[in-house]
N, C-alpha and C. Protein backbone atom coordinates (compact mmCIF):
# COMPACT_ATOMS: atom_id res chain seq x y z
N UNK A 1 6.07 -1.26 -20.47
CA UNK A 1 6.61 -0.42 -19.41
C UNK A 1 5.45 0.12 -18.57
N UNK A 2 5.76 0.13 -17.21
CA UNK A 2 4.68 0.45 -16.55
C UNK A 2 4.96 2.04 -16.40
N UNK A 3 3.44 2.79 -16.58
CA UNK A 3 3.63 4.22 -16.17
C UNK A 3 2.56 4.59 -15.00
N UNK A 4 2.19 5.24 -14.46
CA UNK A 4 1.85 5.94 -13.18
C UNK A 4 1.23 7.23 -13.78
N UNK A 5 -0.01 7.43 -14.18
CA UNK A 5 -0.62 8.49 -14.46
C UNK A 5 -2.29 8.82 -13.65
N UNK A 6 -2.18 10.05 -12.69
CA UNK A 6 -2.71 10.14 -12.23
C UNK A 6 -3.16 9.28 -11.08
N UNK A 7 -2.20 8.62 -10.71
CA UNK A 7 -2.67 7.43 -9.42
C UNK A 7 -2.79 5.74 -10.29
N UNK A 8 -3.04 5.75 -11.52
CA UNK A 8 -4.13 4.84 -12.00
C UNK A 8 -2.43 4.24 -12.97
N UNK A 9 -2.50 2.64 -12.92
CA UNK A 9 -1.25 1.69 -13.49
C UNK A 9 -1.82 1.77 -14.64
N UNK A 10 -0.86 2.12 -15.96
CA UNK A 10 -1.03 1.59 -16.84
C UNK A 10 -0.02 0.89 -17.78
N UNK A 11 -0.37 -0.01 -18.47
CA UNK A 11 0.73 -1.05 -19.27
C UNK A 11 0.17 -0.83 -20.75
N UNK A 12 1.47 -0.43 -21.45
CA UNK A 12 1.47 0.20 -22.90
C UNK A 12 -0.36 0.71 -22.64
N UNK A 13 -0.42 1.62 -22.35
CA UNK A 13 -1.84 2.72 -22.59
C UNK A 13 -2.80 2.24 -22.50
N UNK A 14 -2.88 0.87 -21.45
CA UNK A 14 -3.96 0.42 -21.21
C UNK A 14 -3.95 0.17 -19.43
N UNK A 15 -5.46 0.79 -18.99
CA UNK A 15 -5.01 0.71 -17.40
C UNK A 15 -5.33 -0.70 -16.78
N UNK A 16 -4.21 -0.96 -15.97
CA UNK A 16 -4.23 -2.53 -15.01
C UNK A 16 -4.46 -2.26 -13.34
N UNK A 17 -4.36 -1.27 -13.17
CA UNK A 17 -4.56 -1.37 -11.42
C UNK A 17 -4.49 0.49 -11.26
N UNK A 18 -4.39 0.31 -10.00
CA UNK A 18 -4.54 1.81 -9.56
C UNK A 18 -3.78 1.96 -7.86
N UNK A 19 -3.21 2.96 -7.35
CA UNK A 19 -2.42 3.09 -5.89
C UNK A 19 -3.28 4.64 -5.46
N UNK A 20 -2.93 5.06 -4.67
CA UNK A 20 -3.42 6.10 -4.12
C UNK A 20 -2.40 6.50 -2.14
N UNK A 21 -1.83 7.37 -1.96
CA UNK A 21 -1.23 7.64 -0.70
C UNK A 21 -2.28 9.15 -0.10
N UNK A 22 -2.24 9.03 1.34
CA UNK A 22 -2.72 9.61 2.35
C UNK A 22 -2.43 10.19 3.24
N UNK A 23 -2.25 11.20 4.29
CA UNK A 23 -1.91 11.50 5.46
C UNK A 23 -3.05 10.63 6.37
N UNK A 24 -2.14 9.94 6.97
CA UNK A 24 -2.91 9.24 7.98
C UNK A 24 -3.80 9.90 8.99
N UNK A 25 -3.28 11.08 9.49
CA UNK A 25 -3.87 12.15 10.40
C UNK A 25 -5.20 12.71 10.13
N UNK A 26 -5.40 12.20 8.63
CA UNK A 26 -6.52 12.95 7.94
C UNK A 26 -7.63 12.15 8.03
N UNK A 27 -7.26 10.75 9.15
CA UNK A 27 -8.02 9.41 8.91
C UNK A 27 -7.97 8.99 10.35
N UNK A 28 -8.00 9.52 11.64
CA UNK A 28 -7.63 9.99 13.03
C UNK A 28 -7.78 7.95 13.53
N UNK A 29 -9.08 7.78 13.66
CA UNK A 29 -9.46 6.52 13.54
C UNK A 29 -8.39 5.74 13.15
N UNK A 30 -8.79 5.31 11.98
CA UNK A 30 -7.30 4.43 11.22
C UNK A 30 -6.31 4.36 11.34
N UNK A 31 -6.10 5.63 11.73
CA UNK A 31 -4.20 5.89 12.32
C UNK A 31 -3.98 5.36 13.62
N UNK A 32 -4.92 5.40 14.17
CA UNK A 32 -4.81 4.49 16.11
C UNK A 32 -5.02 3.28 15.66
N UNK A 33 -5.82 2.61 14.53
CA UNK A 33 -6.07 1.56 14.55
C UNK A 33 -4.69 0.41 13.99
N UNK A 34 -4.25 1.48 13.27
CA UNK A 34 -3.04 0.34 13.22
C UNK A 34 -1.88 1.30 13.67
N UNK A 35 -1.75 2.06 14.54
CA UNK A 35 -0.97 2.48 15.33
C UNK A 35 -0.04 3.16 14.25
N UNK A 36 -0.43 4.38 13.48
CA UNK A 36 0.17 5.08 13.17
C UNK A 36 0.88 6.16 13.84
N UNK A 37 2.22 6.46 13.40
CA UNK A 37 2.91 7.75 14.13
C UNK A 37 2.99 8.68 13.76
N UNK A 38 3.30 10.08 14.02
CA UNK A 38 2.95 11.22 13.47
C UNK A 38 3.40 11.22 12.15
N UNK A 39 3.20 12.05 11.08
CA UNK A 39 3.45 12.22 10.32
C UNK A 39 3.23 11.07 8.66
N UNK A 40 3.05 9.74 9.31
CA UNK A 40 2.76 8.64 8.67
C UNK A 40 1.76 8.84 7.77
N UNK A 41 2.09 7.86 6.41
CA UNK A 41 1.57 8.25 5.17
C UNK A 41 0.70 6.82 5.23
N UNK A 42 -0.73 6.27 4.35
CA UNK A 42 -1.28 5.30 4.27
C UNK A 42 -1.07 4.71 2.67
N UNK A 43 -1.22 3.82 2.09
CA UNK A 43 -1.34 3.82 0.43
C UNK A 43 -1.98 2.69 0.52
N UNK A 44 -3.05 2.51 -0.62
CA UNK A 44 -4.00 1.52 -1.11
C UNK A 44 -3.37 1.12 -2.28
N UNK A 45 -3.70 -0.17 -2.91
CA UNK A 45 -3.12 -0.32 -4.23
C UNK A 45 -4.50 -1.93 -4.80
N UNK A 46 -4.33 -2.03 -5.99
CA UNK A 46 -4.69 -2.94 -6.28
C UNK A 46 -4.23 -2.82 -8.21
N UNK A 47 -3.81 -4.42 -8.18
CA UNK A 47 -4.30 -4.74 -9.63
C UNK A 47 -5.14 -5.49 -10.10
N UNK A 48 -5.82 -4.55 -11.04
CA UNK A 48 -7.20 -5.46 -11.09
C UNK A 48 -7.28 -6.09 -12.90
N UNK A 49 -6.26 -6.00 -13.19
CA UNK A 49 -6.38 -7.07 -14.10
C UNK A 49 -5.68 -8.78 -13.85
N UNK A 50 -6.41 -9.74 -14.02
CA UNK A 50 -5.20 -10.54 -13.60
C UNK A 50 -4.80 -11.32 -14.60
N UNK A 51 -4.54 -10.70 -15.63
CA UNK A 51 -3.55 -10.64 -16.38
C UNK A 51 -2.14 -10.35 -16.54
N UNK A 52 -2.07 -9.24 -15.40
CA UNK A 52 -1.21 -8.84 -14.74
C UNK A 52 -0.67 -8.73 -13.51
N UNK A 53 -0.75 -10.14 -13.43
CA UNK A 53 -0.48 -10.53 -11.74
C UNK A 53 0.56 -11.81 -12.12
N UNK A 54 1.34 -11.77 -11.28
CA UNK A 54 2.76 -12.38 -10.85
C UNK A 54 3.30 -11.93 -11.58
N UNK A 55 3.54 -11.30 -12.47
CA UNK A 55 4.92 -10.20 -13.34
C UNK A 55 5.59 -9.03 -12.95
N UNK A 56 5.57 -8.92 -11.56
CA UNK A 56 6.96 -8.38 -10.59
C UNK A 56 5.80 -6.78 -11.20
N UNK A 57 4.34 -6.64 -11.60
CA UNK A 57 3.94 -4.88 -11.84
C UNK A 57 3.81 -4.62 -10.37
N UNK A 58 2.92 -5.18 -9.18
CA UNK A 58 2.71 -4.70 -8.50
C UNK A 58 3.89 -4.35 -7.49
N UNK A 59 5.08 -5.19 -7.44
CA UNK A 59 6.11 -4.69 -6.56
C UNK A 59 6.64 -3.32 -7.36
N UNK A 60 6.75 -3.44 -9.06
CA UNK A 60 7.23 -2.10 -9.44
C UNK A 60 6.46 -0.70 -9.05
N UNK A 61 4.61 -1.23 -8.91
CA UNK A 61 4.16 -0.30 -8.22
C UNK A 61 4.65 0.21 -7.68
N UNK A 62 4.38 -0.12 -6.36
CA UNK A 62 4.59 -0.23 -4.89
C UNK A 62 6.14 0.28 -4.79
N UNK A 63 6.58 0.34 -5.51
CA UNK A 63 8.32 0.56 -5.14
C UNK A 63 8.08 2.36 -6.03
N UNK A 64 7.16 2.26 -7.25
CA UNK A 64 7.23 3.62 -7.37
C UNK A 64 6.18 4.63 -6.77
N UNK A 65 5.69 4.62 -6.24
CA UNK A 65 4.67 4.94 -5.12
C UNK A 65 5.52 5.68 -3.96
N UNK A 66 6.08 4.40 -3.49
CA UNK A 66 7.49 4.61 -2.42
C UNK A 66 8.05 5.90 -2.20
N UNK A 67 8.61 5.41 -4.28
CA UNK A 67 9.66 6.82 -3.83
C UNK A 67 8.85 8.03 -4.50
N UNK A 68 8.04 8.30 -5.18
CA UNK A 68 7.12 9.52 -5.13
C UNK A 68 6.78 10.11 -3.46
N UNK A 69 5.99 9.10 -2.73
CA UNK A 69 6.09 9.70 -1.24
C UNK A 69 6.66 9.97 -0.91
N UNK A 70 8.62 9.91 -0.97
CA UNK A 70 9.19 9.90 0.14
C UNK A 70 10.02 11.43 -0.92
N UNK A 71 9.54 12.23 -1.90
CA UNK A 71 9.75 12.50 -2.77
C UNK A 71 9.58 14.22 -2.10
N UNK A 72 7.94 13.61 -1.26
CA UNK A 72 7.10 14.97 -0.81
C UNK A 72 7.65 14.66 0.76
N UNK A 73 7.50 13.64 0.90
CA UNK A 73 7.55 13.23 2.24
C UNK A 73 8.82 12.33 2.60
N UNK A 74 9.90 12.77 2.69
CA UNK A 74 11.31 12.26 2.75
C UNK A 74 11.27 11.33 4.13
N UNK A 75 10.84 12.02 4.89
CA UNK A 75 10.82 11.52 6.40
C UNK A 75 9.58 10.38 7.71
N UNK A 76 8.34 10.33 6.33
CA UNK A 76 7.19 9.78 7.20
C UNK A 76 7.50 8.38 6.68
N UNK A 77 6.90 7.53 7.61
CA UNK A 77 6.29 6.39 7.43
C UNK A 77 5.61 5.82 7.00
N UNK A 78 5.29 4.83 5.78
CA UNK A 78 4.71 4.65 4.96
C UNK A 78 3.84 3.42 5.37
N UNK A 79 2.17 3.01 5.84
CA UNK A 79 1.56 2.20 6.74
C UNK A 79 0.73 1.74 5.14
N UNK A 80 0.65 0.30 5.43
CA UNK A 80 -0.17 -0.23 4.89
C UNK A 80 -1.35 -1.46 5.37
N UNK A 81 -2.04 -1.74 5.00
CA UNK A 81 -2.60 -3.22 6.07
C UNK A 81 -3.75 -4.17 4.66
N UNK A 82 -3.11 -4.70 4.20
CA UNK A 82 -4.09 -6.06 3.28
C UNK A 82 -4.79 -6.92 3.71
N UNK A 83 -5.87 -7.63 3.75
CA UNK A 83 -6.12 -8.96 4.10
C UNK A 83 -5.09 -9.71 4.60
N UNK A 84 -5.21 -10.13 5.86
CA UNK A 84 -3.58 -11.20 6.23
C UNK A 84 -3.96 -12.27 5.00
N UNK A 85 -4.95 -12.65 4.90
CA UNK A 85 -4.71 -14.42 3.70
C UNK A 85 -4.47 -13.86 2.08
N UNK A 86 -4.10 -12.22 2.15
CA UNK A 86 -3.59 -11.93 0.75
C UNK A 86 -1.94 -12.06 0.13
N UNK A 87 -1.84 -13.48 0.34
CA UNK A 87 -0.20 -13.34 0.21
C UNK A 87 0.89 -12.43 -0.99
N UNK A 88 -0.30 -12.64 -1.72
CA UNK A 88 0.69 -11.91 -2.84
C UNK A 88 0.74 -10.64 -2.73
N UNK A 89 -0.04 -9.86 -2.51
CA UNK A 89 -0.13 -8.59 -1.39
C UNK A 89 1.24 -8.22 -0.82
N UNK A 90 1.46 -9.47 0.26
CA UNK A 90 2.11 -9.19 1.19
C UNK A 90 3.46 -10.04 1.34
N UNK A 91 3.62 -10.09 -0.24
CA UNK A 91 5.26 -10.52 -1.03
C UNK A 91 5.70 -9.45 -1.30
N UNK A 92 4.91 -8.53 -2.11
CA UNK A 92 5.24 -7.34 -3.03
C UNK A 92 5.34 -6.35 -1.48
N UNK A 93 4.54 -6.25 -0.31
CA UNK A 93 5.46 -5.36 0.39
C UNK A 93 6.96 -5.59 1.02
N UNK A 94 6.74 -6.94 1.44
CA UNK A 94 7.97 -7.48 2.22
C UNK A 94 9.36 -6.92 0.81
N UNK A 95 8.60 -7.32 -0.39
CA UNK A 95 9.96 -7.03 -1.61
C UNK A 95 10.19 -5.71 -1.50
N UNK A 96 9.40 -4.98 -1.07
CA UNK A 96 9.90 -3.27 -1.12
C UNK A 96 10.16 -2.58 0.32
N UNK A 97 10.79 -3.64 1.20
CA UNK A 97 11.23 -3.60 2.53
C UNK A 97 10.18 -3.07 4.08
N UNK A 98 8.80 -3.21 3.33
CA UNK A 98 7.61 -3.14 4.40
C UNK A 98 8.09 -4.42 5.53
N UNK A 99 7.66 -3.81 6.36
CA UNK A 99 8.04 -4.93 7.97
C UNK A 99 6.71 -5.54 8.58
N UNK A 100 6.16 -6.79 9.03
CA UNK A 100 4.79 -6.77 9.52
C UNK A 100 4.88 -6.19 10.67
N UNK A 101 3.93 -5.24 11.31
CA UNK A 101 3.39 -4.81 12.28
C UNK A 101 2.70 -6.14 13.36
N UNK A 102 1.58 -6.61 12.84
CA UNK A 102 0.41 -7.06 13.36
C UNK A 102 -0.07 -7.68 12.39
N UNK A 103 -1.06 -9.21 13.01
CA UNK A 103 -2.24 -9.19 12.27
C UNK A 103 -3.44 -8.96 12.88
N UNK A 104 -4.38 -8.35 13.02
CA UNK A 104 -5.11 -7.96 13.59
C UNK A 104 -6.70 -7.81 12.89
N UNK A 105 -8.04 -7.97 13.49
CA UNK A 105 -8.62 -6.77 12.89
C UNK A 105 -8.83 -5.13 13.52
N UNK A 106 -8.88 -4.66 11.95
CA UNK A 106 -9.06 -3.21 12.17
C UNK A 106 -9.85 -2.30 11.90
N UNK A 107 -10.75 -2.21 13.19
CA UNK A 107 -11.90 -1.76 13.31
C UNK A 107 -12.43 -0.82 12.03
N UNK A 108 -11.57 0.33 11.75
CA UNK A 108 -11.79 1.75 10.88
C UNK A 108 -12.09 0.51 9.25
N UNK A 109 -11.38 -0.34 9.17
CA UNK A 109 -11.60 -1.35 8.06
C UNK A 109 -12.63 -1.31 7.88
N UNK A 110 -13.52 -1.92 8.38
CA UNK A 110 -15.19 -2.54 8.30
C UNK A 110 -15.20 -3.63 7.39
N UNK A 111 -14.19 -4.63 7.99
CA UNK A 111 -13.93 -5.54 7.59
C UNK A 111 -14.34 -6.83 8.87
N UNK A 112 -14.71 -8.04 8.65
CA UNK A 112 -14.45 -8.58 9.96
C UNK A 112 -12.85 -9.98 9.63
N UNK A 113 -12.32 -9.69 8.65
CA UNK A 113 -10.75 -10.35 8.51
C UNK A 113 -9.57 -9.90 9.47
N UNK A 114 -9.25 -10.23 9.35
CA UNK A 114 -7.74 -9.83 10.31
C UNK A 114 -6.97 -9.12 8.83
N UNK A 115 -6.30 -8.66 9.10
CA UNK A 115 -5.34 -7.61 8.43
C UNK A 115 -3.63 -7.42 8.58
N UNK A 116 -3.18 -7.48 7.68
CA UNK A 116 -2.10 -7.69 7.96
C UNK A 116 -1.50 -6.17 7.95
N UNK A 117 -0.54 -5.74 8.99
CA UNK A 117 0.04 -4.29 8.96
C UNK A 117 1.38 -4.07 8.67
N UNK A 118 1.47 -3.54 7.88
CA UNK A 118 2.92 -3.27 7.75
C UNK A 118 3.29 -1.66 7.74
N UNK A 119 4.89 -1.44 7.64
CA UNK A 119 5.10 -0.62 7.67
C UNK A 119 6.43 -0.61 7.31
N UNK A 120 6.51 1.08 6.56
CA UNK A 120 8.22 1.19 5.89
C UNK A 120 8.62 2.11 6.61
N UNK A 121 9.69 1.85 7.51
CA UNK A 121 10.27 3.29 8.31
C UNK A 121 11.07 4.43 7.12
């Protein structure tokens, strides 16, 4: 069973990945860069075991993440942006009803990839 302690994934008491959410506003840059709207929330995620990759953890993440934000934050927008060539990334948002924005790059990134943007109204 996956639990959620302190930000950080863990599976039976051992940690596999980690999420983290943001006020975008708090990140002024970033929020123009992928065209955030007021009030809009950001979240990072990764699993970094891959051991635990393709077994539906990171959409359960991502889906409990969701509703913790929308928990504090009933009403914002939830922005994310992965590597565009990270597909599995960007299965697990489309599965938790994220929409693409853009692919773009984004400057505040300091990345030179294009990025894929999404967003959950």
């Amino acid at each position: 069973m996956l639990t959620l302690r302190d930000m950080a994934a863990e599976e039976d008491d051992r940690a596999i990945g980690w999420c983290q959410w943001y006020l975008l506003a708090d990140y002024p840059e970033y929020e123009r860069d992928v065209d955030g709207q007021p009030g809009d929330i950001g979240i990072d995620y990764a699993i970094g075991d891959p051991a635990c990759t393709r077994r539906g953890i990171g959409t359960e993440l991502i889906g409990r993440l969701v509703r913790l934000i929308r928990e504090i934050h009933p009403d914002a927008g939830v922005v994310v942006d992965p590597d565009a060539t990270n597909v599995a990334s960007r299965r697990i948002l489309e599965k938790n009803g994220f929409a693409l924005v853009d692919e773009r790059i984004v400057p505040s990134d300091e990345t030179d990839t294009p990025m894929a943007i999404y967003r959950l109204s």
